[in-house]
C-alpha atoms as a PDB file:
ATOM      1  CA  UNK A   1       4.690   9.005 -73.533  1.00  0.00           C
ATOM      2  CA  UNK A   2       4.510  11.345 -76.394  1.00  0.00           C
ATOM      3  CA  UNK A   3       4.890   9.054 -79.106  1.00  0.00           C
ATOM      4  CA  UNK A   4       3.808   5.767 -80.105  1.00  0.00           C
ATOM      5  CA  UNK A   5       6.195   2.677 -79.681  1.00  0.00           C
ATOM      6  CA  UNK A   6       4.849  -0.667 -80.682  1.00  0.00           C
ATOM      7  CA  UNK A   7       6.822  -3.829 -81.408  1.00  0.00           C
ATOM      8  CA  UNK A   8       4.555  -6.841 -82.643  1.00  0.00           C
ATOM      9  CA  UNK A   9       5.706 -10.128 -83.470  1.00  0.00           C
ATOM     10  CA  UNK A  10       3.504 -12.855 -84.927  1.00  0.00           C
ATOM     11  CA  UNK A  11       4.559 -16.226 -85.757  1.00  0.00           C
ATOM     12  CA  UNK A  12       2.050 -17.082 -88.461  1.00  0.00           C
ATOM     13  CA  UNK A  13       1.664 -20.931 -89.946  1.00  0.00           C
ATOM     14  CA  UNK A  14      -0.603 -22.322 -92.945  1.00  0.00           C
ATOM     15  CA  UNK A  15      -0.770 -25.200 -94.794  1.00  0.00           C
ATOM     16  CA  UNK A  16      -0.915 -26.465 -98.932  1.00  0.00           C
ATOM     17  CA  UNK A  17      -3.959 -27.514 -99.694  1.00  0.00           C
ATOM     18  CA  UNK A  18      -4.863 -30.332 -98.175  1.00  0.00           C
ATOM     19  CA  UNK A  19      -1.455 -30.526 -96.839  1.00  0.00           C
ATOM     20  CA  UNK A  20      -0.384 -31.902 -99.820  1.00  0.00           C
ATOM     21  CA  UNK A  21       3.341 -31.539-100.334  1.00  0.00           C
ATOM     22  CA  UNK A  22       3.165 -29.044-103.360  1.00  0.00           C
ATOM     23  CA  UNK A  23       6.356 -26.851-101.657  1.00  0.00           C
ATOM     24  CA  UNK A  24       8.836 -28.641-103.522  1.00  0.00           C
ATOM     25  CA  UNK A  25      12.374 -28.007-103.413  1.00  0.00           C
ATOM     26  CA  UNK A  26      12.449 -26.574-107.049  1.00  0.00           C
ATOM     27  CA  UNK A  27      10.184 -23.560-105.782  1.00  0.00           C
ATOM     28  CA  UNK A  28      10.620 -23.828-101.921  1.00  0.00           C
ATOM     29  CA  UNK A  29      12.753 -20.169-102.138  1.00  0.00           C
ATOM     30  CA  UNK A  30      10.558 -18.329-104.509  1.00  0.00           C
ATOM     31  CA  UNK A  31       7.039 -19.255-102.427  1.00  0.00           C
ATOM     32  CA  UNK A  32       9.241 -17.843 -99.472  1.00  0.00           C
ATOM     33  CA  UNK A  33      11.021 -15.081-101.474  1.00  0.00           C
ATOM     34  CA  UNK A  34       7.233 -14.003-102.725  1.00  0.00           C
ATOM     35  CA  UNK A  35       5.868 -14.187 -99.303  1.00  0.00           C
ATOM     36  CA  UNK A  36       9.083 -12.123 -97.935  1.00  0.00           C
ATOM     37  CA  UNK A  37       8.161  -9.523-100.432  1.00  0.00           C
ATOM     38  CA  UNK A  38       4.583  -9.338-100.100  1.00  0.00           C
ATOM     39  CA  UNK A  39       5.284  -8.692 -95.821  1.00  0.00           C
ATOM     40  CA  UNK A  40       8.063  -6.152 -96.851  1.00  0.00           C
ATOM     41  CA  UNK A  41       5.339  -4.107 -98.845  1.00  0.00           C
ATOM     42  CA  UNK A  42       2.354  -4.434 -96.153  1.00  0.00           C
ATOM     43  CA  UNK A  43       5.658  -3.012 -93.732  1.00  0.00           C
ATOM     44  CA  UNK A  44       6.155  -6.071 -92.255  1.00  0.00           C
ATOM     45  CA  UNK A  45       9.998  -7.029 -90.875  1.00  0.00           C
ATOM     46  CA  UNK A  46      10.565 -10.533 -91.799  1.00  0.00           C
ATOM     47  CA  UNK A  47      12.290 -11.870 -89.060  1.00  0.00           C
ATOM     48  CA  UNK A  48      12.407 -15.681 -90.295  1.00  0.00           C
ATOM     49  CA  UNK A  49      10.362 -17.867 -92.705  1.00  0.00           C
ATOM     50  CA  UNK A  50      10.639 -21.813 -93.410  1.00  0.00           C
ATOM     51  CA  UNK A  51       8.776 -24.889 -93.533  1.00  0.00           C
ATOM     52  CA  UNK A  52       8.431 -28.108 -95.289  1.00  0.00           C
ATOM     53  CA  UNK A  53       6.636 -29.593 -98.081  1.00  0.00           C
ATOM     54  CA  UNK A  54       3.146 -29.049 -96.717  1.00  0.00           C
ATOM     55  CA  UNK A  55       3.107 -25.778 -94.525  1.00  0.00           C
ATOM     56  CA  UNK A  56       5.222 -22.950 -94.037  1.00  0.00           C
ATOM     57  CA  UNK A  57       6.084 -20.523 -90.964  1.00  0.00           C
ATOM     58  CA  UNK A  58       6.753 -16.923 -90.759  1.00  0.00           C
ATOM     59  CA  UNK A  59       7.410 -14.764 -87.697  1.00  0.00           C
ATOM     60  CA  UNK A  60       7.260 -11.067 -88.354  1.00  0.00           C
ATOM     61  CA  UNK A  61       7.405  -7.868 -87.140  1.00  0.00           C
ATOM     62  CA  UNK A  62       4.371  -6.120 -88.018  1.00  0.00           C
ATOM     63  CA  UNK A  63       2.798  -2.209 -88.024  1.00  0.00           C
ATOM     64  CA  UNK A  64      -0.179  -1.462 -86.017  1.00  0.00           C
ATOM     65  CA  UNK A  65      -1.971  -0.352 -89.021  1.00  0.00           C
ATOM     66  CA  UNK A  66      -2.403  -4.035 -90.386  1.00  0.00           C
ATOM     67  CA  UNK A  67      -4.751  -6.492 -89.603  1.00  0.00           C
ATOM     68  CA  UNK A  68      -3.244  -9.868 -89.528  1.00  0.00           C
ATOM     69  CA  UNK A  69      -5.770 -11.643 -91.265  1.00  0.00           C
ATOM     70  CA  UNK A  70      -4.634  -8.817 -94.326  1.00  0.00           C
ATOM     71  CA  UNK A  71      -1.016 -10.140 -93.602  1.00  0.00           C
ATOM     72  CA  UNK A  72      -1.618 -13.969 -94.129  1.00  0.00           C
ATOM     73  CA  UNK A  73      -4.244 -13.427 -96.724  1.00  0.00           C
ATOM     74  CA  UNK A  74      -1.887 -11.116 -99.020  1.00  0.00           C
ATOM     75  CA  UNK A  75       1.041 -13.432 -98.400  1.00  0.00           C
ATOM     76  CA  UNK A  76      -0.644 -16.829 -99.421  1.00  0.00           C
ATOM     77  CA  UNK A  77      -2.407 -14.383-102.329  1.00  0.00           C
ATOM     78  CA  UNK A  78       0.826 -13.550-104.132  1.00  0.00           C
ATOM     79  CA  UNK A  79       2.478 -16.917-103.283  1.00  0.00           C
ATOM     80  CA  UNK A  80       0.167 -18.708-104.892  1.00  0.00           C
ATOM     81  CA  UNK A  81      -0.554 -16.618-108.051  1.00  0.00           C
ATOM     82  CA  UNK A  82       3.274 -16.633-108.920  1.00  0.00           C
ATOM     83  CA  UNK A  83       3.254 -19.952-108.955  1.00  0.00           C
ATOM     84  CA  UNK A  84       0.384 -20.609-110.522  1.00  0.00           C
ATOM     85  CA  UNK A  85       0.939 -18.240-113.339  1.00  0.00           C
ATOM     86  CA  UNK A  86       4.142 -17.241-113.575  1.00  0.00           C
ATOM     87  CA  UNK A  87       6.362 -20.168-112.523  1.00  0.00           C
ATOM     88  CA  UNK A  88       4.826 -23.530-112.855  1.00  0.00           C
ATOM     89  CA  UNK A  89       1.141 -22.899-115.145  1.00  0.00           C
ATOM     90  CA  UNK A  90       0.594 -25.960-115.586  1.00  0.00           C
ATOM     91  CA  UNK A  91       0.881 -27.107-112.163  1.00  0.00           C
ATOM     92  CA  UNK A  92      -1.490 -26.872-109.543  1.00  0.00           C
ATOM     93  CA  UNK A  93      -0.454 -24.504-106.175  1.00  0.00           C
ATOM     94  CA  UNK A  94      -2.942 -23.681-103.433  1.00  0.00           C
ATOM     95  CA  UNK A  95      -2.840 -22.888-100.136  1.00  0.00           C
ATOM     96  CA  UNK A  96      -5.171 -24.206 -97.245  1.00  0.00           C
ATOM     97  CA  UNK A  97      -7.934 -21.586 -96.351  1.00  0.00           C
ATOM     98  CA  UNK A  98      -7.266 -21.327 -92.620  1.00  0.00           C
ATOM     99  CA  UNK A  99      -3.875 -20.379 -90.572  1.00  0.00           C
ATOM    100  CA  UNK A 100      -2.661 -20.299 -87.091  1.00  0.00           C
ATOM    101  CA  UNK A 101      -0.645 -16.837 -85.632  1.00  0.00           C
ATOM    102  CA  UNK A 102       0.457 -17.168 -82.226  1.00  0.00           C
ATOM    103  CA  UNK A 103       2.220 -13.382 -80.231  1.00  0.00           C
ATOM    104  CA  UNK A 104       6.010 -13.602 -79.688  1.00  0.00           C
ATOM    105  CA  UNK A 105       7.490 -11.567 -76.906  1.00  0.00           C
ATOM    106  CA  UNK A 106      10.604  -9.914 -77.138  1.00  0.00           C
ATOM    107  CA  UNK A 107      12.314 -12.437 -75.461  1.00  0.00           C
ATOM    108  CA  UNK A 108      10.862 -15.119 -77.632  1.00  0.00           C
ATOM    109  CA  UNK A 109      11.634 -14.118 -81.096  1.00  0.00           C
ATOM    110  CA  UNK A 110      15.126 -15.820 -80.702  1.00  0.00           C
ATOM    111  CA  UNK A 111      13.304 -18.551 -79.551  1.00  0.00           C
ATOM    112  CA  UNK A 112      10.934 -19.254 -82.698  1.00  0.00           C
ATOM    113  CA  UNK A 113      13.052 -18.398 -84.692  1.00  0.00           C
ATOM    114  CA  UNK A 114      15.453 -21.393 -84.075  1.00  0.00           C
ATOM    115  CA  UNK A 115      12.543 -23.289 -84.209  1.00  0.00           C
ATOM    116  CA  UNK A 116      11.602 -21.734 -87.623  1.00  0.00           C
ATOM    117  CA  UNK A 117      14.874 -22.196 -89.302  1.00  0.00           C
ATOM    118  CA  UNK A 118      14.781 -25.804 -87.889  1.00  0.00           C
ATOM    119  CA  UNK A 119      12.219 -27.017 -89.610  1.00  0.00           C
ATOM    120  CA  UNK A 120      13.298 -30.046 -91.776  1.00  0.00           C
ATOM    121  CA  UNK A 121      15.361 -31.065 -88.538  1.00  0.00           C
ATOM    122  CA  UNK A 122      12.249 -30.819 -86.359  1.00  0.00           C
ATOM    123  CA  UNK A 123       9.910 -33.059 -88.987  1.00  0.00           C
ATOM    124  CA  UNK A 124      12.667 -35.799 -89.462  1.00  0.00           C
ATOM    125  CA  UNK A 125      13.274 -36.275 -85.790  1.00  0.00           C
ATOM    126  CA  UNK A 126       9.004 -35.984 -85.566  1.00  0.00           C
ATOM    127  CA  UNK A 127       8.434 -39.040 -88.187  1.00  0.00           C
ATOM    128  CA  UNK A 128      11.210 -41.098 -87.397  1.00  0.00           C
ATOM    129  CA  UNK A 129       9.978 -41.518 -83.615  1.00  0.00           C
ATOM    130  CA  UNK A 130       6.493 -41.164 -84.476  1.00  0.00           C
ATOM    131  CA  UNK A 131       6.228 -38.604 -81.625  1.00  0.00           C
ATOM    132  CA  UNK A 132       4.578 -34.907 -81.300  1.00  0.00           C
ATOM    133  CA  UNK A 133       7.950 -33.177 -80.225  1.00  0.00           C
ATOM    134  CA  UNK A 134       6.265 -29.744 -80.498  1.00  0.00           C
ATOM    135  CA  UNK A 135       3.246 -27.758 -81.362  1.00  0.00           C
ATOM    136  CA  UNK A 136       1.577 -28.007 -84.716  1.00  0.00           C
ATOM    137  CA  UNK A 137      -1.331 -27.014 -86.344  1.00  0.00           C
END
């Protein structure tokens, strides 16, 4: 092959500090509008991004020339220091220091990303049976 294909998908999760439930609806879309953005300037493809009130989820398509620990690390960055300066100052916004990123195939990307958009759905059927329905971190 004479030139270089690549299509990489990560489906990345991290937690607020603590797992506190600092994403609160009144900022829920800017965290994931500033996270969008950040991905969209490393030349990342946000395919889907969600989460609840204590940890968010983001599959992407990413380039080659990125490492993902520059990916997660920018993203929670810029999150976090719009919120904590420019939106809410006096409140306090932080994100946990470690993450989990899991490959997606091809095929899959349809896959997690129901399970992405899903997300309050998935949690309220999770507490109200008190069961592990799926993965989590």
């Amino acid at each position: 092959m004479s030139n270089n294909y690549t299509q990489l998908y990560v489906h990345c999760v991290w937690s607020t500090w603590k797992r506190l439930p600092l994403i609160t609806t009144d900022i829920q879309n800017i965290v994931y509008a500033a996270i969008t953005k950040q991905c969209q300037d490393l030349g990342c493809t946000v395919i889907a991004i969600n989460g609840v009130t204590d940890h968010v989820h983001l599959l992407t398509r990413f380039p080659t020339t990125l490492k993902i620990s520059e990916l997660v690390g920018k993203a929670k960055g810029s999150s976090s220091h719009l919120i904590n300066h420019k939106i809410k100052p006096d409140s306090y916004f932080r994100w946990q220091s470690g993450y989990g990123v899991f490959t997606v195939s091809h095929r899959g990307v349809d896959n997690v990303t129901n399970y992405i958009k899903n997300q309050q759905i998935h949690h309220a059927k999770k507490n109200s049976n008190n069961l592990i329905l799926d993965w989590e971190i």
